[in-house]
C-alpha atoms as a PDB file:
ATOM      1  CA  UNK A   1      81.218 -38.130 -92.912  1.00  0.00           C
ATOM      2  CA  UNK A   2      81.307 -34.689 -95.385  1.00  0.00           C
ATOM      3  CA  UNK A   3      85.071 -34.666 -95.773  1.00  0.00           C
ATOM      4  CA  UNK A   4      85.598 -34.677 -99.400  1.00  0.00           C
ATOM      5  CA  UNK A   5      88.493 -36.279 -98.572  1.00  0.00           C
ATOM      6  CA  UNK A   6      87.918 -39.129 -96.649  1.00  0.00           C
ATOM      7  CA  UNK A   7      84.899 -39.858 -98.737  1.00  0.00           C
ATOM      8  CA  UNK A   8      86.798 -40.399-101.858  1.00  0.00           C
ATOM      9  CA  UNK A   9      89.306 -42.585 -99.500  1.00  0.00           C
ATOM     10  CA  UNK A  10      86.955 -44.816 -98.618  1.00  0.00           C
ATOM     11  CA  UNK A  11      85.348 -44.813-102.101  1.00  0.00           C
ATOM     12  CA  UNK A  12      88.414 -45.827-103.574  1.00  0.00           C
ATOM     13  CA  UNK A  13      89.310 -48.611-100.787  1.00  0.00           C
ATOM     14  CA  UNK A  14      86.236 -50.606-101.159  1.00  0.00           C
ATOM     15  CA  UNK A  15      86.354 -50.144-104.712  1.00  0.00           C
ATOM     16  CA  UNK A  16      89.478 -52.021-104.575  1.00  0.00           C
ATOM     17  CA  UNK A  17      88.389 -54.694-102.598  1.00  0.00           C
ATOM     18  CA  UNK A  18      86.395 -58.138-103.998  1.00  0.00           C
ATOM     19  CA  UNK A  19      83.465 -59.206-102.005  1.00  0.00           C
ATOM     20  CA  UNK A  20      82.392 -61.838-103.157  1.00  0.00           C
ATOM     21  CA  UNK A  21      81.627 -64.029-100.880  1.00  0.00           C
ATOM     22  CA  UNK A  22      79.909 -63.202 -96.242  1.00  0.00           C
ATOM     23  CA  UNK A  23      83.174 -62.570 -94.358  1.00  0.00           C
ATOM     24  CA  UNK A  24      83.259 -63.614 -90.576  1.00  0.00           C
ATOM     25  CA  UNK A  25      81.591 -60.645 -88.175  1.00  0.00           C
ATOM     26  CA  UNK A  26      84.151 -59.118 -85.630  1.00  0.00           C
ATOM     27  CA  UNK A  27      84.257 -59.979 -82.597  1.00  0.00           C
ATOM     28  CA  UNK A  28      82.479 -56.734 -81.574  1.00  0.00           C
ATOM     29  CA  UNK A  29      79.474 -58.098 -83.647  1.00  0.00           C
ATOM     30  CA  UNK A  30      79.492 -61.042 -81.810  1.00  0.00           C
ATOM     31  CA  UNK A  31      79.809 -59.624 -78.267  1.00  0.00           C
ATOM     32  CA  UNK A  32      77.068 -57.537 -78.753  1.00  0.00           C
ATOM     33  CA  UNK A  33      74.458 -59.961 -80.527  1.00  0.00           C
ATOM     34  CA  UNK A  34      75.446 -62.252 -77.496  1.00  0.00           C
ATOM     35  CA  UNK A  35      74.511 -59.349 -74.989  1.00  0.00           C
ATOM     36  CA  UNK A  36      71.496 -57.403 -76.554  1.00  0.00           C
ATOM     37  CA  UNK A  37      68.974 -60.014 -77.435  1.00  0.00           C
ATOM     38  CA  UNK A  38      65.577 -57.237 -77.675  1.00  0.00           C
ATOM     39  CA  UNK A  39      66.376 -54.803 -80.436  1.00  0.00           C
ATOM     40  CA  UNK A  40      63.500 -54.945 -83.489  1.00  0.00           C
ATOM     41  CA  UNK A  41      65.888 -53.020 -85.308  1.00  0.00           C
ATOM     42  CA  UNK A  42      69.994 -52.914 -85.894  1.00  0.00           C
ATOM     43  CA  UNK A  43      71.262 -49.775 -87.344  1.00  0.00           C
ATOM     44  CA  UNK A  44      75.256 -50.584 -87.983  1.00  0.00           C
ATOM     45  CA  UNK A  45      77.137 -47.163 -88.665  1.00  0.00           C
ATOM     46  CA  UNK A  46      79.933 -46.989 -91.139  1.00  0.00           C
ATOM     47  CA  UNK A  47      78.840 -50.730 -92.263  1.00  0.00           C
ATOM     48  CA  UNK A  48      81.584 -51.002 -94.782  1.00  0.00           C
ATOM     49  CA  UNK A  49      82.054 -54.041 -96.220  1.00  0.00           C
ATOM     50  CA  UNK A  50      78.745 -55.022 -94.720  1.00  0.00           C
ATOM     51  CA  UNK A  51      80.281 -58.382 -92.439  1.00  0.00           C
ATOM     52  CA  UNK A  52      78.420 -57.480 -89.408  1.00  0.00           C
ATOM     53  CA  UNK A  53      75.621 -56.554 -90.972  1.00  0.00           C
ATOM     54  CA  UNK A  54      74.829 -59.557 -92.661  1.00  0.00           C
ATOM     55  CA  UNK A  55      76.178 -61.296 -89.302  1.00  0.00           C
ATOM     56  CA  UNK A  56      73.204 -59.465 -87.700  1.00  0.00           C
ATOM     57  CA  UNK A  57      70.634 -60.067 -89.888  1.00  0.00           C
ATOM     58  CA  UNK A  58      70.871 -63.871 -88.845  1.00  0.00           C
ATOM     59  CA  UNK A  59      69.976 -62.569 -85.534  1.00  0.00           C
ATOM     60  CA  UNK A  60      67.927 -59.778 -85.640  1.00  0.00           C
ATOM     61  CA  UNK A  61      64.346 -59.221 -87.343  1.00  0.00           C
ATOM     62  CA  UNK A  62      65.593 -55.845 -89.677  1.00  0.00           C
ATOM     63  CA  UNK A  63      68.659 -54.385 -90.225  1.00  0.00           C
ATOM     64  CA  UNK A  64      70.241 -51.257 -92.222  1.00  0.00           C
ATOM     65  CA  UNK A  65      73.599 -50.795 -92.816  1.00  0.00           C
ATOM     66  CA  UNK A  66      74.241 -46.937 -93.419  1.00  0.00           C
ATOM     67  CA  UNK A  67      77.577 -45.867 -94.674  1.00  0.00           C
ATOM     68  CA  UNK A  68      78.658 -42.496 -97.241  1.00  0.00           C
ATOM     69  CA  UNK A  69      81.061 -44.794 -99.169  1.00  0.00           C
ATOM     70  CA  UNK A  70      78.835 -45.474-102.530  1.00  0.00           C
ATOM     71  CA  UNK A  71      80.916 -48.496-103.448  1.00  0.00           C
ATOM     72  CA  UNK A  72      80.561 -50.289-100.416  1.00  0.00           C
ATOM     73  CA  UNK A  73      76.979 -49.821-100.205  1.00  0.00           C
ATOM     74  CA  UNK A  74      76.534 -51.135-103.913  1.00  0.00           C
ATOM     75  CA  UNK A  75      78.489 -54.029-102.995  1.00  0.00           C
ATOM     76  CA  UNK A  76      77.016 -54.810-100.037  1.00  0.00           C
ATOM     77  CA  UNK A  77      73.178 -54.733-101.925  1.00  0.00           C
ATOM     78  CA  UNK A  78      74.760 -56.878-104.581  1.00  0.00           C
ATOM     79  CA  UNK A  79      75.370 -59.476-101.408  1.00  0.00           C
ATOM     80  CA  UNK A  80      72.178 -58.650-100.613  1.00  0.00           C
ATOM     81  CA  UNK A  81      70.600 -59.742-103.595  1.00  0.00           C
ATOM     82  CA  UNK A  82      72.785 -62.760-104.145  1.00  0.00           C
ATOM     83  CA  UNK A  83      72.080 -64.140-100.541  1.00  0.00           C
ATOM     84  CA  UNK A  84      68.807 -63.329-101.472  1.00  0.00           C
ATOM     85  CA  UNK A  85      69.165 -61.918 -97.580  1.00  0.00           C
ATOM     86  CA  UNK A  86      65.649 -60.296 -97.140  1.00  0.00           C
ATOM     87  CA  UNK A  87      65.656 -58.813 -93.650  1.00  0.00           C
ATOM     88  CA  UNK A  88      68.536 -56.557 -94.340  1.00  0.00           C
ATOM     89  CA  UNK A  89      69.096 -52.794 -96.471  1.00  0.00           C
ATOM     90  CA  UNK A  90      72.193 -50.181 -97.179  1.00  0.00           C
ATOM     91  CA  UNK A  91      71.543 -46.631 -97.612  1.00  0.00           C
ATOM     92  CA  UNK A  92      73.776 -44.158 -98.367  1.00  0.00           C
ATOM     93  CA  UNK A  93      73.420 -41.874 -95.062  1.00  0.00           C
ATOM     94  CA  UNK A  94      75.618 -39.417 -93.720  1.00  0.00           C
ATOM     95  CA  UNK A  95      76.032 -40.629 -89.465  1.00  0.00           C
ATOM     96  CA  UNK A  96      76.589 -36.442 -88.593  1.00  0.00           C
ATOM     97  CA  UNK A  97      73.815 -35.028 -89.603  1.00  0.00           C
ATOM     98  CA  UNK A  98      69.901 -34.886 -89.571  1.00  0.00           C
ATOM     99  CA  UNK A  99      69.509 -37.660 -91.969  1.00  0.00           C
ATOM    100  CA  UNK A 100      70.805 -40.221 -89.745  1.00  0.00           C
ATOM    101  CA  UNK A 101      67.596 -39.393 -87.100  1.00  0.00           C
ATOM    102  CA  UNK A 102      65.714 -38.948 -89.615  1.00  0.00           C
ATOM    103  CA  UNK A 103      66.372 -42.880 -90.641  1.00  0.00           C
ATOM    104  CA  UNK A 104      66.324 -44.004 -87.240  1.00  0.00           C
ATOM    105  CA  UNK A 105      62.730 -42.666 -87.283  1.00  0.00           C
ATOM    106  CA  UNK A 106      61.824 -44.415 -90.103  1.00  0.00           C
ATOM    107  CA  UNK A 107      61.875 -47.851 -88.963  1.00  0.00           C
ATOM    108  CA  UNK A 108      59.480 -46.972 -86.622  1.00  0.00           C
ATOM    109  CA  UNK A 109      57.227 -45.804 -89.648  1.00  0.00           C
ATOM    110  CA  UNK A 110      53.333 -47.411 -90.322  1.00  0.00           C
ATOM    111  CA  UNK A 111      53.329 -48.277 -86.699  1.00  0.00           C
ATOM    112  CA  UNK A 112      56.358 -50.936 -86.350  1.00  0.00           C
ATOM    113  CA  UNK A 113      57.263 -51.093 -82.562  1.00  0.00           C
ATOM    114  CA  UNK A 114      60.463 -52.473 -81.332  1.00  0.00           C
ATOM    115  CA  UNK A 115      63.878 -51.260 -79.255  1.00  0.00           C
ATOM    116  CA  UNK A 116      66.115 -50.018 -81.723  1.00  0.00           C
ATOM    117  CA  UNK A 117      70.178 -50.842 -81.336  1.00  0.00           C
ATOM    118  CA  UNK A 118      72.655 -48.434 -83.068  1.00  0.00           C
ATOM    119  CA  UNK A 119      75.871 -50.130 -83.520  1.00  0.00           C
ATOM    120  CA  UNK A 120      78.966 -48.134 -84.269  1.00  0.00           C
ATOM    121  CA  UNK A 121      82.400 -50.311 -84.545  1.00  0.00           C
ATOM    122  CA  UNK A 122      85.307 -48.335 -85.497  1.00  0.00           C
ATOM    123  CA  UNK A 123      83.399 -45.145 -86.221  1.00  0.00           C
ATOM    124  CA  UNK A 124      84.387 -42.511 -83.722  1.00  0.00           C
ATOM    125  CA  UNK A 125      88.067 -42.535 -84.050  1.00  0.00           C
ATOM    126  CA  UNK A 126      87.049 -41.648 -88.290  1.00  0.00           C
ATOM    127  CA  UNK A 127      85.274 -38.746 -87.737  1.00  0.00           C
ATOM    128  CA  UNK A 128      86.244 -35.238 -86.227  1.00  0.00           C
ATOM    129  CA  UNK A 129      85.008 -34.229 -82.673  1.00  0.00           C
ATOM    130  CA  UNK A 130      82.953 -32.386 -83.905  1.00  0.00           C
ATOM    131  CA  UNK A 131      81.020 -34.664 -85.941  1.00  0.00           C
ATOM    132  CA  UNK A 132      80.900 -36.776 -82.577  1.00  0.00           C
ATOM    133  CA  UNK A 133      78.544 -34.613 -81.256  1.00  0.00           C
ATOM    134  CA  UNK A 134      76.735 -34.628 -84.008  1.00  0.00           C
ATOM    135  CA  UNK A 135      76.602 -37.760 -83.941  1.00  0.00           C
ATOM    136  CA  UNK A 136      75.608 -38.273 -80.516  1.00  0.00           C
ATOM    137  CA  UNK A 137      72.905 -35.582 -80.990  1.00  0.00           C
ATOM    138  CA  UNK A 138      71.550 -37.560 -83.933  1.00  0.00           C
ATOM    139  CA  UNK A 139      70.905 -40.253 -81.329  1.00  0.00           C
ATOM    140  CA  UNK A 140      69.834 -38.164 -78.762  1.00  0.00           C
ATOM    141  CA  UNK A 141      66.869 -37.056 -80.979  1.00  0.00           C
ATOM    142  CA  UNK A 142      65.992 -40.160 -82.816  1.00  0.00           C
ATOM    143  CA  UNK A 143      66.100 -42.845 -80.196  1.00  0.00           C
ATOM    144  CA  UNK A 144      63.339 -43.623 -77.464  1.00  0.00           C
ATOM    145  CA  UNK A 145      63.696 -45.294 -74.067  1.00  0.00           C
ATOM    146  CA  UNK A 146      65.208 -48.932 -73.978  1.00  0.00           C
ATOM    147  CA  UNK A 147      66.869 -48.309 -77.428  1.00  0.00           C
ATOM    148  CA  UNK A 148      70.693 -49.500 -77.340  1.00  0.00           C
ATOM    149  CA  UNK A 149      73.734 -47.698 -78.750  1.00  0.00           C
ATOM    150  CA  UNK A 150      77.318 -50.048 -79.068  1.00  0.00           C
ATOM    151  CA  UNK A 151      80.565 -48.599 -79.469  1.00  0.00           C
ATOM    152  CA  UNK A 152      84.161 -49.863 -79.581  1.00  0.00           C
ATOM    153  CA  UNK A 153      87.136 -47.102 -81.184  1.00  0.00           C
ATOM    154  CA  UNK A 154      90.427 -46.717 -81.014  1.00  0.00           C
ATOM    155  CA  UNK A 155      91.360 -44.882 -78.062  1.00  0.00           C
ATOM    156  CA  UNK A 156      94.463 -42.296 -77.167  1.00  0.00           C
ATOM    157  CA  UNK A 157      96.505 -44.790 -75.694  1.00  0.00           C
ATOM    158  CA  UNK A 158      96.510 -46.214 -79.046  1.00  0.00           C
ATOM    159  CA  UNK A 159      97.924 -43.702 -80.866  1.00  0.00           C
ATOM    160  CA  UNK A 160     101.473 -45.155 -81.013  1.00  0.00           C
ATOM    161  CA  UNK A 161     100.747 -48.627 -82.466  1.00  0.00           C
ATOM    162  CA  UNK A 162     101.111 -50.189 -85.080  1.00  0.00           C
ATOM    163  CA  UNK A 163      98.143 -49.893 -87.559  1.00  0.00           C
ATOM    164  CA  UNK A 164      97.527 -52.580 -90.467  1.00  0.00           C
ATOM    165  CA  UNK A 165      96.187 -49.704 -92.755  1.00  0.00           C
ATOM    166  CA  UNK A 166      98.064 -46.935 -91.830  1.00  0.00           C
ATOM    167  CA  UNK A 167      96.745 -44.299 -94.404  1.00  0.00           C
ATOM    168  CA  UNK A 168      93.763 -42.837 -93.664  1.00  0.00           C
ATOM    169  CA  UNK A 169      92.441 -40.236 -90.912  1.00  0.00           C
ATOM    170  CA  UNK A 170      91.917 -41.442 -87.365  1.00  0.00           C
ATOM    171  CA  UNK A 171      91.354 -39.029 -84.387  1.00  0.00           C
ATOM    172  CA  UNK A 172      92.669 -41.090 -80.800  1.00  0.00           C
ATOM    173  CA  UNK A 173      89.645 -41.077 -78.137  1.00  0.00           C
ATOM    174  CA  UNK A 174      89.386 -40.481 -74.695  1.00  0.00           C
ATOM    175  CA  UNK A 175      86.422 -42.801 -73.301  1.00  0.00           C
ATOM    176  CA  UNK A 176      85.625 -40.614 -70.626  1.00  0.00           C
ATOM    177  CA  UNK A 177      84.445 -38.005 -72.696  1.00  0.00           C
ATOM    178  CA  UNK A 178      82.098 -40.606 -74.977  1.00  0.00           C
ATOM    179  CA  UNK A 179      80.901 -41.912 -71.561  1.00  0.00           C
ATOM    180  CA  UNK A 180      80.315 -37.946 -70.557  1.00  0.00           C
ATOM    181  CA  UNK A 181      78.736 -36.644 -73.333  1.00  0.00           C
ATOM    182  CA  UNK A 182      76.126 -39.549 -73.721  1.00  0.00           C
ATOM    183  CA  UNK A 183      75.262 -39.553 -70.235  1.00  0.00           C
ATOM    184  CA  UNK A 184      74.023 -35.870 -70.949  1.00  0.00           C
ATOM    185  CA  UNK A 185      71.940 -37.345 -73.301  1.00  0.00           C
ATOM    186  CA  UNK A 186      70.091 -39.183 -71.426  1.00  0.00           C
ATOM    187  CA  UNK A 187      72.054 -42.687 -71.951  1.00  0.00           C
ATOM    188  CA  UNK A 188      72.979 -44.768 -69.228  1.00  0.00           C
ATOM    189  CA  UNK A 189      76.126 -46.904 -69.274  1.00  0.00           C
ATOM    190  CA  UNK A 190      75.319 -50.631 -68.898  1.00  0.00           C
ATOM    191  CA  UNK A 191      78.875 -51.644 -69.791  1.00  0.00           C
ATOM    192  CA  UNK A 192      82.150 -50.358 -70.469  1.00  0.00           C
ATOM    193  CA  UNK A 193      85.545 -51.912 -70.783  1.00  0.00           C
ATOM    194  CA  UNK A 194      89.148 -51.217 -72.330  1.00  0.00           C
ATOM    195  CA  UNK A 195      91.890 -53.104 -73.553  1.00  0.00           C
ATOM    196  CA  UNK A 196      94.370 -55.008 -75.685  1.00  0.00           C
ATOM    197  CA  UNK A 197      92.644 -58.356 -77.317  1.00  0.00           C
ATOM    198  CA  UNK A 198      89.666 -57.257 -78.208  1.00  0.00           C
ATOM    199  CA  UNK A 199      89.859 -56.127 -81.457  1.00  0.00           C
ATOM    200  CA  UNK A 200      92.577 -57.485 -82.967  1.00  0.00           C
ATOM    201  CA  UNK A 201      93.869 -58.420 -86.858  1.00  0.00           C
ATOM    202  CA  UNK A 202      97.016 -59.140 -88.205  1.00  0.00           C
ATOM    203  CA  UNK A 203      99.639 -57.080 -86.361  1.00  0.00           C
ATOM    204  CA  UNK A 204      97.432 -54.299 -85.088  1.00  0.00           C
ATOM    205  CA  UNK A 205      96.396 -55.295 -81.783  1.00  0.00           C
ATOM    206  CA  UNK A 206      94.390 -51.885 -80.975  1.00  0.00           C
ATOM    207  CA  UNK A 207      93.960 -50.505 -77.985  1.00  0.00           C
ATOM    208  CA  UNK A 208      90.405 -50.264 -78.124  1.00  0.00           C
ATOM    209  CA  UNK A 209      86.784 -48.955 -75.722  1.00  0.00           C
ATOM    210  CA  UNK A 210      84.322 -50.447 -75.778  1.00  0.00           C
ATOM    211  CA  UNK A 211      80.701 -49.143 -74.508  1.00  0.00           C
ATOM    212  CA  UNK A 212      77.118 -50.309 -74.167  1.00  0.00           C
ATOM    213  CA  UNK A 213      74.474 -47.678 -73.586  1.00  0.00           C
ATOM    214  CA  UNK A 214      70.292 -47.616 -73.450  1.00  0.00           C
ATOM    215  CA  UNK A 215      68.335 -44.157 -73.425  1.00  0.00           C
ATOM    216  CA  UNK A 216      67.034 -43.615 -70.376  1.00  0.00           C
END
C-alpha cells in the first residue's frame, strides 16, 4: 500500500504490539492449508504479525511473508531467528505494484519448480479499488498455470458492524466483482463462499468472502 497514511498506521500499530511469542493461525490459514496441499511456495500478503505465516511454514516447503509495515516485518524476522524457523522470509514489498511480480518470480529463480499459492487474508477491504487491480494484475503477470490465489475480506454487507479496531481505512467489497475481474485474468474459481462465522474475534463477527482461485 503507498498511502502515506495508512503506512504510518500500520507502522505505529505493530510497533505497539509485543510479539513475543507464535500466535494461533486464523482460521482462514487453516482452511486453506487443509484444502491446497501442492503449492512449493506460499506468498501471504499483508502478513502482519506474521501468525499465518509461521503457521504455513509447518506445512509448506518456502514461504515469504510480504507486508509495507517495517515494524512488523522486523518483528516477524526477529521470530524468525528465534524459532530458528528456516523455511520462511519477510520482505518489505509493496502488494500494488511491479515489485510484488517481480517477487513472485523470484522463487522460481536458479530453476526451483513448484505451484505457487498467494494468500491474501484481510487485504482487499485495506486497499483502494484501484490498487485491487493492481493487485490482481500483479498476479495476472507473475503467476503460471496451477498456481493458487486465497482470499477472504470484508464484504459490503459488512459495512454496518461492529469492528474490534475501528480506526483505520477499510473499503466494503462486493465479491462479484473479485470473482469478475480474476476470471478475466485467466483464474478459475474452485471455491467461493460467504458468511457470518468464519472469521470471527471478539465482538466482530465479520461478514466476510471467501475465494479460492488457480490460473488457468
Amino acid at each position: 500500500m503507498h498511502n502515506p497514511d495508512r503506512n504510518e498506521y500500520w507502522n505505529n500499530y505493530y510497533s505497539r504490539q509485543t510479539i513475543a511469542e507464535l500466535s494461533v493461525p486464523s482460521q482462514f490459514a487453516a482452511f486453506v492449508a487443509n484444502e491446497i496441499k501442492d503449492a512449493a511456495f506460499v506468498v501471504d500478503i499483508a502478513s502482519g504479525s506474521g501468525r499465518d505465516s509461521f503457521f504455513f511454514a509447518r506445512y509448506f516447503p518456502s514461504v515469504l511473508g510480504v507486508d509495507q509495515a517495517t515494524s512488523a516485518i522486523q518483528r516477524c524476522r526477529d521470530l524468525c531467528e528465534a524459532h530458528s524457523v528456516s523455511n520462511l522470509r519477510f520482505e518489505t514489498v509493496s502488494a500494488v505494484d511491479g515489485a510484488l511480480a517481480a517477487a513472485i518470480r523470484g522463487l522460481r529463480a536458479g530453476g526451483k519448480t513448484g505451484a505457487v499459492l498467494v494468500y491474501a487474508r484481510f487485504f482487499l477491504h485495506a486497499i483502494t479499488s484501484e490498487e485491487e487491480q493492481k493487485f490482481f494484475d500483479a498476479l495476472e503477470a507473475a503467476l503460471e498455470p496451477g498456481d493458487h490465489v486465497a482470499l477472504e475480506y470484508r464484504t459490503i454487507r459488512d459495512a454496518s458492524n461492529v469492528k474490534s479496531t475501528p480506526d483505520h481505512y477499510r473499503r466494503f467489497v462486493q465479491p462479484s466483482s473479485v470473482l469478475t475481474a480474476l476470471e478475466a485474468r485467466g483464474f478459475s474459481v474452485d471455491y467461493s463462499v460467504e458468511g457470518f462465522g468464519l472469521a470471527k474475534y471478539k465482538q466482530d463477527d465479520a461478514y466476510i468472502a471467501r475465494s479460492l482461485h488457480r490460473k488457468r
